[in-house]
C-alpha atoms as a PDB file:
ATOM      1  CA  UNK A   1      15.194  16.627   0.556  1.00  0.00           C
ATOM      2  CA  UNK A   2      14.828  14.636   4.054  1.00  0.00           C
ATOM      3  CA  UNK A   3      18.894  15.424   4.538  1.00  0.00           C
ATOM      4  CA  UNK A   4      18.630  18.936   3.582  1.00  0.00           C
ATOM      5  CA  UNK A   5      15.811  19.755   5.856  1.00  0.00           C
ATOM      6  CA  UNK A   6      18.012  17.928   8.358  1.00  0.00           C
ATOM      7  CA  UNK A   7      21.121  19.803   7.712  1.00  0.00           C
ATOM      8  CA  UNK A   8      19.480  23.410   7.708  1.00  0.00           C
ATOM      9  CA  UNK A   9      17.729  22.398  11.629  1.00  0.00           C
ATOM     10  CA  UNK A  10      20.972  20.917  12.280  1.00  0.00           C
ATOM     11  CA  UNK A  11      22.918  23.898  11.614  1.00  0.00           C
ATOM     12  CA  UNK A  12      20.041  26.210  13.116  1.00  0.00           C
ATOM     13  CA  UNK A  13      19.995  24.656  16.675  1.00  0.00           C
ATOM     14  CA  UNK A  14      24.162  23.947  16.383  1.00  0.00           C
ATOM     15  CA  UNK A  15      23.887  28.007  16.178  1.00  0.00           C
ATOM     16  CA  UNK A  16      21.654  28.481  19.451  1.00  0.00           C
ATOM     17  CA  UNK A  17      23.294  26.391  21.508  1.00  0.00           C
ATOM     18  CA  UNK A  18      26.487  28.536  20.097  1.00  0.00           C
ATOM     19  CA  UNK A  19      24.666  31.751  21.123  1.00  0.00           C
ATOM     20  CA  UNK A  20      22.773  30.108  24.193  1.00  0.00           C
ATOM     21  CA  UNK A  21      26.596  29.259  25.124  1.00  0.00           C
ATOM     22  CA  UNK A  22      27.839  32.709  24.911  1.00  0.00           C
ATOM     23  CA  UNK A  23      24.644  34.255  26.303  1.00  0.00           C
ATOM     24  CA  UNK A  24      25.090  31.599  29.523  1.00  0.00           C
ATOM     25  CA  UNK A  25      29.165  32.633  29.841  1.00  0.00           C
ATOM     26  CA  UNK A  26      28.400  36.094  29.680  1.00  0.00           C
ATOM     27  CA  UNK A  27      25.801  35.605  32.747  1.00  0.00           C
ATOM     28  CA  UNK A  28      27.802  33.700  34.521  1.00  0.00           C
ATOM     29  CA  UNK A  29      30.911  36.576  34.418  1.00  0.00           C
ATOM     30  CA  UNK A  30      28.464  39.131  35.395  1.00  0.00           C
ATOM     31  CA  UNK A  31      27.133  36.419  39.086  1.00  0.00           C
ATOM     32  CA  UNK A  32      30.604  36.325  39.442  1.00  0.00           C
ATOM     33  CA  UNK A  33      30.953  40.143  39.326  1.00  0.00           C
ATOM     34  CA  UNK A  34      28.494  40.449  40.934  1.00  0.00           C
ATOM     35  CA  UNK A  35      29.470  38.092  44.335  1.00  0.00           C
ATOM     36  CA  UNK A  36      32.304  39.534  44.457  1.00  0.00           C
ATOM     37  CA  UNK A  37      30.887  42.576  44.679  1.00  0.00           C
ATOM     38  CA  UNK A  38      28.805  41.541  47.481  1.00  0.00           C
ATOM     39  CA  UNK A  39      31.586  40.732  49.552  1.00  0.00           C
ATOM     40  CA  UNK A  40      33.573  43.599  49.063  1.00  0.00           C
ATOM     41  CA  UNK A  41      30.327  45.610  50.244  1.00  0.00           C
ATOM     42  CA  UNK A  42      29.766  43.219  53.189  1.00  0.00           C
ATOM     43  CA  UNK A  43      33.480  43.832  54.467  1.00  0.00           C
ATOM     44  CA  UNK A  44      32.895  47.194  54.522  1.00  0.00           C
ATOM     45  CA  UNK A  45      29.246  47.239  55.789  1.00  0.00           C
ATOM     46  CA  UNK A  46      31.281  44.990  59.098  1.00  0.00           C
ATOM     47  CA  UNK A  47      33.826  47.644  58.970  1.00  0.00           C
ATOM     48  CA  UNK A  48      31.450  50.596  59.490  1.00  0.00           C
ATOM     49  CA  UNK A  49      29.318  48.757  61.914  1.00  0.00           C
ATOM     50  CA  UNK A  50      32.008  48.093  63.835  1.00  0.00           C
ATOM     51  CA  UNK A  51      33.114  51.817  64.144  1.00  0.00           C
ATOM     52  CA  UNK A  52      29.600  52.532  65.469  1.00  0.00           C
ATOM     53  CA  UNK A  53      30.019  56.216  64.681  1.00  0.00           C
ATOM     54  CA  UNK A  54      26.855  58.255  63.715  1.00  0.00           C
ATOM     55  CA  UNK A  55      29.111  60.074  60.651  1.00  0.00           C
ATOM     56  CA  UNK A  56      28.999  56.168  59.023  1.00  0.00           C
ATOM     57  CA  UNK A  57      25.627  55.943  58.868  1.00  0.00           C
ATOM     58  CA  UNK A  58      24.969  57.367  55.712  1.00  0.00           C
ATOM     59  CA  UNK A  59      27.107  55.478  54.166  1.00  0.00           C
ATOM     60  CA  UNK A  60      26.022  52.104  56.451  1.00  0.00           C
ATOM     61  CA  UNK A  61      22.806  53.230  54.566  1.00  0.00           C
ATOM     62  CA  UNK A  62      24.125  53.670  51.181  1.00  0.00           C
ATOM     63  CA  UNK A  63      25.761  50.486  51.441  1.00  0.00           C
ATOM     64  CA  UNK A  64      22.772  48.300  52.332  1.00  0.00           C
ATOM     65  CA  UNK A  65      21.037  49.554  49.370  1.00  0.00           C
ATOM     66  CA  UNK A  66      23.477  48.797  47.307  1.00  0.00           C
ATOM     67  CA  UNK A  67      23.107  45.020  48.261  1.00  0.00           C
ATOM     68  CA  UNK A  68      19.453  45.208  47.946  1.00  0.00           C
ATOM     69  CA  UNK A  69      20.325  45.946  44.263  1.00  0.00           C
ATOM     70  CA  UNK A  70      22.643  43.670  43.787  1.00  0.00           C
ATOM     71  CA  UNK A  71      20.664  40.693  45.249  1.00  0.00           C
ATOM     72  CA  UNK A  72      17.884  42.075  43.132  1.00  0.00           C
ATOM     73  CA  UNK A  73      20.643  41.891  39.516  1.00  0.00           C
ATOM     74  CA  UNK A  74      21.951  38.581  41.271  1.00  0.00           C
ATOM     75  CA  UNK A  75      17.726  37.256  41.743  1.00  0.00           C
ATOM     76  CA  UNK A  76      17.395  38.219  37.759  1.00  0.00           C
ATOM     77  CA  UNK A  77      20.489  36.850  36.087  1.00  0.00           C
ATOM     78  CA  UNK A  78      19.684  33.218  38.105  1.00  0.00           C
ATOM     79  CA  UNK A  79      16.753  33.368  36.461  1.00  0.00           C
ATOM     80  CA  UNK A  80      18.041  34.429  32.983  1.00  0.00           C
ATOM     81  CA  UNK A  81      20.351  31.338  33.515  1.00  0.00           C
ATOM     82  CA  UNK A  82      17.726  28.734  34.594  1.00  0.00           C
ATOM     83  CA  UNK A  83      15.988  29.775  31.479  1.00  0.00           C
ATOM     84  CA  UNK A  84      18.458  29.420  29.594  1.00  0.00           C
ATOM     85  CA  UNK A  85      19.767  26.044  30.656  1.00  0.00           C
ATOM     86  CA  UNK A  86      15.972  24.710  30.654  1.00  0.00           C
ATOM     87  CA  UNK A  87      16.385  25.896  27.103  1.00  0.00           C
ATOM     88  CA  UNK A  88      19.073  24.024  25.879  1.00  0.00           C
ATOM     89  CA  UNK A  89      17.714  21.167  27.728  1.00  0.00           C
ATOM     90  CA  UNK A  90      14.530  21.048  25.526  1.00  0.00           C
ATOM     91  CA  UNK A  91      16.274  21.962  22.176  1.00  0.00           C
ATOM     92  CA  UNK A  92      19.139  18.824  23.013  1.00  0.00           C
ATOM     93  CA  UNK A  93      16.256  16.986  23.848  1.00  0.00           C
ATOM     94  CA  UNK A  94      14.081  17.350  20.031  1.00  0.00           C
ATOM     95  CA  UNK A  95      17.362  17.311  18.489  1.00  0.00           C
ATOM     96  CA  UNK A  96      17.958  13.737  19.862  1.00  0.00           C
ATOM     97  CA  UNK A  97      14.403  12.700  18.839  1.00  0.00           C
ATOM     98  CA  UNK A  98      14.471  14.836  15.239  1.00  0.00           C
ATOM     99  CA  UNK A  99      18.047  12.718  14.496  1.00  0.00           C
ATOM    100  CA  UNK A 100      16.548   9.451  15.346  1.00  0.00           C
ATOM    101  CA  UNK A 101      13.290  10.388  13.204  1.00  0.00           C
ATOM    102  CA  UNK A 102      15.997  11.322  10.176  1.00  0.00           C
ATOM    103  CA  UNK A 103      17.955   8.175  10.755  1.00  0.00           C
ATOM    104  CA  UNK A 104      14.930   6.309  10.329  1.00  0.00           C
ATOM    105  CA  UNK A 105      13.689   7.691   7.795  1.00  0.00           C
ATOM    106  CA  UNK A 106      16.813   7.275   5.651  1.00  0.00           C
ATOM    107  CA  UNK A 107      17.220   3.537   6.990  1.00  0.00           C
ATOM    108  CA  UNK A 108      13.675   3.101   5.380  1.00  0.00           C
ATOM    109  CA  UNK A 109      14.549   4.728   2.224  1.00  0.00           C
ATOM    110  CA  UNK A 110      17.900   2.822   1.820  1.00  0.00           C
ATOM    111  CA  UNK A 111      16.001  -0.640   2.777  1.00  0.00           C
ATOM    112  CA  UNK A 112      13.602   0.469  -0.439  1.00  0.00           C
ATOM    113  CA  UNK A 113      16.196   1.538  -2.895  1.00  0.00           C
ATOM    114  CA  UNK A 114      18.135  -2.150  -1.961  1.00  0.00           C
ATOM    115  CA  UNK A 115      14.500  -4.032  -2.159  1.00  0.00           C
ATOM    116  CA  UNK A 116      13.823  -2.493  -5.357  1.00  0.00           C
ATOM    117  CA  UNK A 117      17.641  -3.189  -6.996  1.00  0.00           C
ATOM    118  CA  UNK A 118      16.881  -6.743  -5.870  1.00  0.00           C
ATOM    119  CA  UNK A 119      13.566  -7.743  -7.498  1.00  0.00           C
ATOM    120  CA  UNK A 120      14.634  -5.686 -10.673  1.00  0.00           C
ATOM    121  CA  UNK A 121      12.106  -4.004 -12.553  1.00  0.00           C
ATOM    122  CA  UNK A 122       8.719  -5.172 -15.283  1.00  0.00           C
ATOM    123  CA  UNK A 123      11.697  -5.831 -17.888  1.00  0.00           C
ATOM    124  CA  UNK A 124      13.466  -8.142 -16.393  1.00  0.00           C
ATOM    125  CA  UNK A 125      10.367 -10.541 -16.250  1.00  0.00           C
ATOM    126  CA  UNK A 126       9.189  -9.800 -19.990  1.00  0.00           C
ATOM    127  CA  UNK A 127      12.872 -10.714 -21.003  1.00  0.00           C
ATOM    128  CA  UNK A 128      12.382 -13.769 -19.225  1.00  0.00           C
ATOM    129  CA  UNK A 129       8.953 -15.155 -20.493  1.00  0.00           C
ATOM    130  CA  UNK A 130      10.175 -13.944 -24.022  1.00  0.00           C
ATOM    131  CA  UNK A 131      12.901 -16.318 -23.329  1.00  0.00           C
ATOM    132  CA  UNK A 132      10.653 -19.078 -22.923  1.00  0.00           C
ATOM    133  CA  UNK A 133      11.668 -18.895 -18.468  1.00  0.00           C
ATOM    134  CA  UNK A 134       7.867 -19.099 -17.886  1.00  0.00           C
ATOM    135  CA  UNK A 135       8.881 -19.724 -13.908  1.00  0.00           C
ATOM    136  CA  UNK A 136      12.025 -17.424 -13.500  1.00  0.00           C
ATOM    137  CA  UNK A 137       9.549 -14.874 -15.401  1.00  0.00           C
ATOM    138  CA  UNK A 138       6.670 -15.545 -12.717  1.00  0.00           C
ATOM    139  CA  UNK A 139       9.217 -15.672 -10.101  1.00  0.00           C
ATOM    140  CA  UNK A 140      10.455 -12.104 -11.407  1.00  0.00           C
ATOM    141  CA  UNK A 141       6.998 -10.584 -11.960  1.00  0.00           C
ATOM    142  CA  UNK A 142       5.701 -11.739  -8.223  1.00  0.00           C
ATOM    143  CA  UNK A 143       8.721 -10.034  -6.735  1.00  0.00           C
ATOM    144  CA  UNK A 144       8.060  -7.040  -8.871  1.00  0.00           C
ATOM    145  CA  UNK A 145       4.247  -6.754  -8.069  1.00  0.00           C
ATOM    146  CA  UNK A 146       4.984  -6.434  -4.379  1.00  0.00           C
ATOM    147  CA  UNK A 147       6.471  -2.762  -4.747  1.00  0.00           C
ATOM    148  CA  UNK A 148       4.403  -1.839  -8.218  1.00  0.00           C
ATOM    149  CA  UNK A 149       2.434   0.576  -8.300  1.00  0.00           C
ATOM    150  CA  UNK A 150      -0.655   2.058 -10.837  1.00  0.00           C
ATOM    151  CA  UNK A 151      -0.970   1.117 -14.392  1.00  0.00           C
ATOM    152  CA  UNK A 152       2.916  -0.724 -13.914  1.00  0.00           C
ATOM    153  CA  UNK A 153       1.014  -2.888 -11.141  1.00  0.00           C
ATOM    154  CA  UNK A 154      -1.582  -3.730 -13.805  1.00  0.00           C
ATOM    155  CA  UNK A 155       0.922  -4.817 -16.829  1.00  0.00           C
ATOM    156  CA  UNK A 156       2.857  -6.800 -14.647  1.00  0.00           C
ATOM    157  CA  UNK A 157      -0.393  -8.933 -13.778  1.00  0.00           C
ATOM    158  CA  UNK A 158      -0.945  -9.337 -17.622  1.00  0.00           C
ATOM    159  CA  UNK A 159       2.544 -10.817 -18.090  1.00  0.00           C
ATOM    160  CA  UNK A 160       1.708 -13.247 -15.071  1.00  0.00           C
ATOM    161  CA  UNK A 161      -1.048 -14.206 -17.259  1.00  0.00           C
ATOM    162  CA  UNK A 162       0.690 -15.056 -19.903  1.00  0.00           C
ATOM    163  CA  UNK A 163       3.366 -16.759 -17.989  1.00  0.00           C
ATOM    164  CA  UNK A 164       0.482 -19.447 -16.850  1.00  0.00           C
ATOM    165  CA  UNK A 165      -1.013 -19.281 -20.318  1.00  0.00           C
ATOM    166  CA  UNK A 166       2.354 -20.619 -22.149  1.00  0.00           C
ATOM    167  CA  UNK A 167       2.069 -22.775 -18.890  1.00  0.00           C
ATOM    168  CA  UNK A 168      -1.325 -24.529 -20.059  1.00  0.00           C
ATOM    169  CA  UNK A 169      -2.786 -23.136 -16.659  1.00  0.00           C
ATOM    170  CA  UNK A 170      -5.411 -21.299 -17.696  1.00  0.00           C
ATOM    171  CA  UNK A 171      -7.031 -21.007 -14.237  1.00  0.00           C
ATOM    172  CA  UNK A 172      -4.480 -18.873 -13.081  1.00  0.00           C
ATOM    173  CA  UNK A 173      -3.607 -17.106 -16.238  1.00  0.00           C
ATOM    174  CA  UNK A 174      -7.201 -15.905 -16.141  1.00  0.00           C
ATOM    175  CA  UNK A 175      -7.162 -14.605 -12.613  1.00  0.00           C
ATOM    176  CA  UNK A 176      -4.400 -12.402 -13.347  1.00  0.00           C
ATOM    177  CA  UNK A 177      -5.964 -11.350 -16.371  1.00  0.00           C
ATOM    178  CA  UNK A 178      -8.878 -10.106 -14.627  1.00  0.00           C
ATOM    179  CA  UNK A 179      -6.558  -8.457 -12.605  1.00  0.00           C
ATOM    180  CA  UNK A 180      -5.093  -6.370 -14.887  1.00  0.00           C
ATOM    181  CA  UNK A 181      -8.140  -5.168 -16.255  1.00  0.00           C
ATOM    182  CA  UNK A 182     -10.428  -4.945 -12.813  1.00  0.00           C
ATOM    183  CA  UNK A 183      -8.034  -3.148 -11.171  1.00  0.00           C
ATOM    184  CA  UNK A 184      -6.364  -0.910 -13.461  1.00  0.00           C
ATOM    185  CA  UNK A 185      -8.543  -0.518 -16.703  1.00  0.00           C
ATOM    186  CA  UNK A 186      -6.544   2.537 -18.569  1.00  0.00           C
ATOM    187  CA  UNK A 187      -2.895   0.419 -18.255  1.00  0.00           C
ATOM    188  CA  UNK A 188      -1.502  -0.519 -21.587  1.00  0.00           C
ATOM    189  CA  UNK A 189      -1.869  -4.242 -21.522  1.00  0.00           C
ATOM    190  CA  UNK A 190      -5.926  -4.185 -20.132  1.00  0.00           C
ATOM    191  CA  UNK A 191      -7.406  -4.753 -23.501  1.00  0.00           C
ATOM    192  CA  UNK A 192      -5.183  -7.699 -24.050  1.00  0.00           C
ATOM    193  CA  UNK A 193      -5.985  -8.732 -20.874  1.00  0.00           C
ATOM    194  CA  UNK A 194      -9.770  -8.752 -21.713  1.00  0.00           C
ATOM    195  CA  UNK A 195      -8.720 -11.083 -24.938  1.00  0.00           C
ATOM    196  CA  UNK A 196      -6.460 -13.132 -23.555  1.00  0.00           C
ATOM    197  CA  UNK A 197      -9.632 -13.323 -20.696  1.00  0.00           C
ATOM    198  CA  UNK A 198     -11.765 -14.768 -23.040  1.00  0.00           C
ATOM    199  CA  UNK A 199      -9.212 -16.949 -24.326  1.00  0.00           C
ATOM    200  CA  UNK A 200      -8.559 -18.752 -20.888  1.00  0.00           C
ATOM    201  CA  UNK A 201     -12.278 -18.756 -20.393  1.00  0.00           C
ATOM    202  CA  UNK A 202     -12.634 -20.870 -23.589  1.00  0.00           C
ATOM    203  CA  UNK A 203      -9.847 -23.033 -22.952  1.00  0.00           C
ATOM    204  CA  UNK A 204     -11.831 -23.841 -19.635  1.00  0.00           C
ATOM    205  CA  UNK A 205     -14.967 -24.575 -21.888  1.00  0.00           C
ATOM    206  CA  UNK A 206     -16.813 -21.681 -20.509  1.00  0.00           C
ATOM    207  CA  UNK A 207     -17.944 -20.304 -23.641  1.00  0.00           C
ATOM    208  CA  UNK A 208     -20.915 -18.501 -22.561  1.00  0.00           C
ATOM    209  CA  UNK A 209     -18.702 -16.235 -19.887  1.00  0.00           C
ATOM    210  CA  UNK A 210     -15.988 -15.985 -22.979  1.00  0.00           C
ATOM    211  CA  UNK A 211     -18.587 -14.425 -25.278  1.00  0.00           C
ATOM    212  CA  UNK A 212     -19.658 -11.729 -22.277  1.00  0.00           C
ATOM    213  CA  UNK A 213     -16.175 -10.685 -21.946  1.00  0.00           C
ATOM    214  CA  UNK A 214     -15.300 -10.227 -25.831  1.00  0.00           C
ATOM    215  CA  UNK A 215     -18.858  -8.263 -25.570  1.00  0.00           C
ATOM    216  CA  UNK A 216     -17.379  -6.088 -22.997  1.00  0.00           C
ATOM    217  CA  UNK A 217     -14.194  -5.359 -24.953  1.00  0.00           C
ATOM    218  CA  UNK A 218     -15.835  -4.222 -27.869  1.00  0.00           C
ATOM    219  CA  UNK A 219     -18.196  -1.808 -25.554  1.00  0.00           C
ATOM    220  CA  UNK A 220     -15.522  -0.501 -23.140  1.00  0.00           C
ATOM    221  CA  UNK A 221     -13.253  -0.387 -25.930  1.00  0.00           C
ATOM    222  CA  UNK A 222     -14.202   0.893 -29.291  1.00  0.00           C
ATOM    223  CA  UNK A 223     -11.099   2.582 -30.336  1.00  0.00           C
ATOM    224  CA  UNK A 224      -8.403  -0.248 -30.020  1.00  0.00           C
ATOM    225  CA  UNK A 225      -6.378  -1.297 -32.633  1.00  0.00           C
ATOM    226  CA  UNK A 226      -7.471  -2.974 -35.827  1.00  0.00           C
ATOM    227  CA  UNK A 227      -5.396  -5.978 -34.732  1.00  0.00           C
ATOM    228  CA  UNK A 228      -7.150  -6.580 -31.155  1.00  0.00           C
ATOM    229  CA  UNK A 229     -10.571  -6.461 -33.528  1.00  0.00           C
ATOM    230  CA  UNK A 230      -9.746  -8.928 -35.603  1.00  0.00           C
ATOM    231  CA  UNK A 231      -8.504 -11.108 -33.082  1.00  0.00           C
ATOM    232  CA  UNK A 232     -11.760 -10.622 -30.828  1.00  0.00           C
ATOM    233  CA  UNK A 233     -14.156 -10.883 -33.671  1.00  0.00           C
ATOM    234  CA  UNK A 234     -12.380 -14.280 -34.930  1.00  0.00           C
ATOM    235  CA  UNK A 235     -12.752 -15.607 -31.283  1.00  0.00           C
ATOM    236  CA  UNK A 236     -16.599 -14.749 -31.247  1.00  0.00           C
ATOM    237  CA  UNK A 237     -16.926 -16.615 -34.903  1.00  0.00           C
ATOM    238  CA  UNK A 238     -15.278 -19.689 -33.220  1.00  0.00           C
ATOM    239  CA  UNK A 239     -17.278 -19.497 -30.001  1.00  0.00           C
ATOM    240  CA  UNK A 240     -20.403 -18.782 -32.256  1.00  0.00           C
ATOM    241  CA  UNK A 241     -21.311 -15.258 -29.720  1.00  0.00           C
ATOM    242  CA  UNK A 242     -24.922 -14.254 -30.598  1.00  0.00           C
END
């Protein structure tokens, strides 16, 4: 879109400065006209002065107004031609700083296309922890997080939860878990997150904190699957949840 915006100013000024060109030719034949003009009526404004005749003074007289007129033309296409050269000037000049603005702006896009075909995308690290790469899978999913965005952002933080979870970290595994869910609540993975919450919470002994989060799940949650119930209401049995 950027390039074709480009192209069609591109193309726009190229034609001005076309026409500008012609328009500044064409003023430039008509001063020269013009001055020559003036000198052919200033040889023979010498000649008739010279002859100091009273039958040449009509056309002495005729002949001086014709200058006038012609310095007048001459006055008005210098102007026309200033204008047009401070023209040109200007357009070169937002041309020069549109083109840098473009080149920019496609060095930026380029630079995000290649940073984005290097960290790969939320696959590549759920291949990896599926593989049992817990690290190469973190390593992935950090890499990936940095250009995520929305709901994506929030699944990715899930997986890093799980990564530490295989891990035995469960400190980190539930920071990432809260993540998920804190910060995006409607992506696919925040209910698990919630679980898998409580899960680290319990694995850190802090049963009371456990219980409040399986509470919240089954209040912010009511209509997840039969599966995630189960799972939750056998984790409140075992931490014995009032």
């Amino acid at each position: 879109m950027i390039k074709y915006i480009f192209c069609s100013v591109f193309f726009l000024i190229t034609a001005y400065f076309s026409y500008a060109e012609e328009d500044r030719i064409g003023l430039e034949n008509r001063l020269n006209y013009l001055e020559s003009e003036i000198a052919k009526v200033s040889r023979n404004l010498t000649e008739i002065s010279s002859n100091n005749e009273t039958k040449n003074q009509k056309s002495y007289s005729d002949l001086y107004a014709k200058i006038v007129d012609i310095e007048e033309r001459l006055r008005e296409l210098n102007g026309k031609l200033e204008h047009v050269e401070y023209t040109s000037k200007q357009l070169i000049g937002k041309l020069s700083n549109l083109t840098e603005d473009i080149n920019y702006r496609f060095t930026k896009l380029e630079r995000s296309k290649d940073s984005r075909e290097q960290v790969g995308d939320l696959r590549d690290g759920i291949k990896m922890f599926e593989d049992g790469k817990y690290r190469d899978a973190r390593e992935s999913l950090h890499s990936y997080i940095k250009i995520a965005q929305g709901n994506d952002k929030g699944e990715a933080y899930y997986w890093m939860g799980k990564c530490y979870m295989e891990e035995n970290i469960y400190k980190e595994a539930g920071t990432y878990f809260l993540k998920s869910y804190k910060y995006y609540p409607s992506n696919s993975k925040a209910t698990d997150s919630l679980l898998n919450l409580a899960i680290s919470l319990k694995k850190l002994d802090k049963r009371n904190r456990a219980c409040s989060i399986l509470s919240r799940l089954d209040l912010e949650y009511p209509n997840r699957s039969k599966d995630q119930k189960e799972l939750s209401k056998q984790e409140q049995d075992f931490l014995k949840c009032s």
